[in-house]
C-alpha atoms as a PDB file:
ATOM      1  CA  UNK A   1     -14.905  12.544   2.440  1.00  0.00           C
ATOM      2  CA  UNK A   2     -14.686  10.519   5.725  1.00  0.00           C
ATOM      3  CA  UNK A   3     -11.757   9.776   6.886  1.00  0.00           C
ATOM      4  CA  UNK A   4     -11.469   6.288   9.480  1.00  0.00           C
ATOM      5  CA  UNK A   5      -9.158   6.968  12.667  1.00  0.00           C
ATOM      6  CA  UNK A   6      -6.511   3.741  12.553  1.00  0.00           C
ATOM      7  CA  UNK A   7      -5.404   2.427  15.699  1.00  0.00           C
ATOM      8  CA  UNK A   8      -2.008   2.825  17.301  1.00  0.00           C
ATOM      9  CA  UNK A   9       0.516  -0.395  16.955  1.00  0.00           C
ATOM     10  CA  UNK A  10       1.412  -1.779  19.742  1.00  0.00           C
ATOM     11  CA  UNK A  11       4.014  -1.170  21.159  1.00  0.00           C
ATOM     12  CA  UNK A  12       5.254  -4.647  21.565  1.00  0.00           C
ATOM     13  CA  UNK A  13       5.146  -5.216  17.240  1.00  0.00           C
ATOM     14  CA  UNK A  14       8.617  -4.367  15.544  1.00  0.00           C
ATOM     15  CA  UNK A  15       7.723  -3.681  12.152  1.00  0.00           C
ATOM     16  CA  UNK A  16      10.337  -5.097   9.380  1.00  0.00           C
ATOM     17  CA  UNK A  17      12.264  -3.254   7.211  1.00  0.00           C
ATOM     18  CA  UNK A  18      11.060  -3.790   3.552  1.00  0.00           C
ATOM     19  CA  UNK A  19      15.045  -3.027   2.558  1.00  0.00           C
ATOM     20  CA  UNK A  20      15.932  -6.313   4.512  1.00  0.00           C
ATOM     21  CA  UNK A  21      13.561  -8.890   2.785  1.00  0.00           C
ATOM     22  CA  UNK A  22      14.854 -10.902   0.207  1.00  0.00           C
ATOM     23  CA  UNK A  23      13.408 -13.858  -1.807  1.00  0.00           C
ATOM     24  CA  UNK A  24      15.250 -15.966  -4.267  1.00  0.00           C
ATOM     25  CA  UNK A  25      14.002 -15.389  -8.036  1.00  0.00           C
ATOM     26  CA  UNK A  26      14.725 -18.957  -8.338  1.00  0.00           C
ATOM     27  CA  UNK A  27      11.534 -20.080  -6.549  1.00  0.00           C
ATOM     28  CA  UNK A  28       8.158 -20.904  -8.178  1.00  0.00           C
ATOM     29  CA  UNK A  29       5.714 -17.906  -7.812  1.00  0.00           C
ATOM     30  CA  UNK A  30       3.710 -19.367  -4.976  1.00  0.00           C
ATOM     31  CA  UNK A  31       6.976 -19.815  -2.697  1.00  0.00           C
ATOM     32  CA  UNK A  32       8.284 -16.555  -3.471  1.00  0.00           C
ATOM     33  CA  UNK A  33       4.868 -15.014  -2.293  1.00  0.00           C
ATOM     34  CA  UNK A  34       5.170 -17.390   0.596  1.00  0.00           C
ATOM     35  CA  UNK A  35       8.536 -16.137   2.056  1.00  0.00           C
ATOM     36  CA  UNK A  36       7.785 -12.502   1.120  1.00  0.00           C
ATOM     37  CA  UNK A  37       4.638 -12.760   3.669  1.00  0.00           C
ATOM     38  CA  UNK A  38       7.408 -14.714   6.454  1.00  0.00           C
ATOM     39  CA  UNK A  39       9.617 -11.960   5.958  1.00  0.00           C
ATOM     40  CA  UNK A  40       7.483  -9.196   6.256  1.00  0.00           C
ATOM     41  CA  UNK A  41       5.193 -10.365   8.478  1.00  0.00           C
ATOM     42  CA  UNK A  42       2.812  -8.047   7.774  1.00  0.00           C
ATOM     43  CA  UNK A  43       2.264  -7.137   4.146  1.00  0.00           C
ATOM     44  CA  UNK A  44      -0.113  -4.060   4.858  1.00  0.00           C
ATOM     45  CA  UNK A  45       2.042  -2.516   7.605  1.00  0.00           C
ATOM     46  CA  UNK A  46       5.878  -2.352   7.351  1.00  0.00           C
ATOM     47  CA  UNK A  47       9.058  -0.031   7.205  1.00  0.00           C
ATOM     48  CA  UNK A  48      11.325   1.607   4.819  1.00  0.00           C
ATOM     49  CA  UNK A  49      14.096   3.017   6.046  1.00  0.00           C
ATOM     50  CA  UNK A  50      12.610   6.130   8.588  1.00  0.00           C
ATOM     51  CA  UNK A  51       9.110   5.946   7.001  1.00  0.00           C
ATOM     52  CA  UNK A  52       5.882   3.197   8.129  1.00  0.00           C
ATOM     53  CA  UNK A  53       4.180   2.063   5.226  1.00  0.00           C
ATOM     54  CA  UNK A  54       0.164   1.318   6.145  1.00  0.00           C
ATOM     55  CA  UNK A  55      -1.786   0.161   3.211  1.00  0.00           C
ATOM     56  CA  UNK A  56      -5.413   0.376   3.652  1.00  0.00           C
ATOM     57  CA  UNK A  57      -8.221  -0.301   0.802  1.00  0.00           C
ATOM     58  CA  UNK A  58     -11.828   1.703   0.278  1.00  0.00           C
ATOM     59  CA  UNK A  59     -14.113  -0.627  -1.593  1.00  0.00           C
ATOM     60  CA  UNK A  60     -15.759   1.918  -4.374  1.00  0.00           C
ATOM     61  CA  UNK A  61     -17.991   1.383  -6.797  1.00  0.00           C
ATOM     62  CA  UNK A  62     -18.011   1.318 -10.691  1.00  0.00           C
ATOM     63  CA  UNK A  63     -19.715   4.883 -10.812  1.00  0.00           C
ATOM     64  CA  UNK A  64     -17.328   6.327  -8.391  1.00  0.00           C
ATOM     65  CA  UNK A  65     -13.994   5.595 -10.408  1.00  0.00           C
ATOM     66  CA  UNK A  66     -15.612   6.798 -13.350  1.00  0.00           C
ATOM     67  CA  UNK A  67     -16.350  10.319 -11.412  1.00  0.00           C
ATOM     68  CA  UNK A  68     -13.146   9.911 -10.281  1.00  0.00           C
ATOM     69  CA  UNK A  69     -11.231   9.238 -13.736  1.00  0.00           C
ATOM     70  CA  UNK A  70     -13.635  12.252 -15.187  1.00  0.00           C
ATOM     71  CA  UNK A  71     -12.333  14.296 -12.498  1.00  0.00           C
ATOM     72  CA  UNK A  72      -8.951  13.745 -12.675  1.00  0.00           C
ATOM     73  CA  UNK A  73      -8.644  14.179 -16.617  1.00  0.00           C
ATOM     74  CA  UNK A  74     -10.292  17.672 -15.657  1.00  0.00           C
ATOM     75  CA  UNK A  75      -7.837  18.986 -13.295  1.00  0.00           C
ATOM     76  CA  UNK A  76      -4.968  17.544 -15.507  1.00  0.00           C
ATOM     77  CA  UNK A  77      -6.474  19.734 -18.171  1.00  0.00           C
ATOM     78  CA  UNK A  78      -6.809  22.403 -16.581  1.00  0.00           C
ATOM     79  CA  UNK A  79      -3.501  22.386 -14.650  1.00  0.00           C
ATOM     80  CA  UNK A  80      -2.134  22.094 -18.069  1.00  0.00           C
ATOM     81  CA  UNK A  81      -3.603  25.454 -19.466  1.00  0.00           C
ATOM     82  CA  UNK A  82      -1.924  27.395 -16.101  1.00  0.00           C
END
């Protein structure tokens, strides 16, 4: 497995505190998606409480989640028998 080195944020970016956002459930889906992303700022990259969340994505193929899923129900199995 490869693993990519991420980047250091600046130190000029003050990440926001998921725990502060908040959108009115009144608002039509689109707006409420709209102010989540002003609030946040950045969707991928943000705080809660002490911890930074970074969200990053692998694009993987059909045959590789089906490994994957194969995998997985064999260590579950397994695990169980311990």
């Amino acid at each position: 497995m490869q693993m990519k080195e991420q980047s250091a944020e600046p130190a000029s970016t003050i990440l926001v505190d998921i725990r502060d956002v908040s959108v009115s459930k009144e608002l039509p889906r689109e707006e409420r998606i709209s102010e989540f992303i002003r609030q946040i700022k950045d969707p991928y990259c943000f705080k809660c409480g002490r911890f930074t969340v970074r969200a990053s994505f692998l694009r993987r193929t059909a045959q590789h989640w089906r490994t994957a899923s194969r995998e997985s129900f064999a260590e579950q199995r397994i695990s169980k028998r311990g």
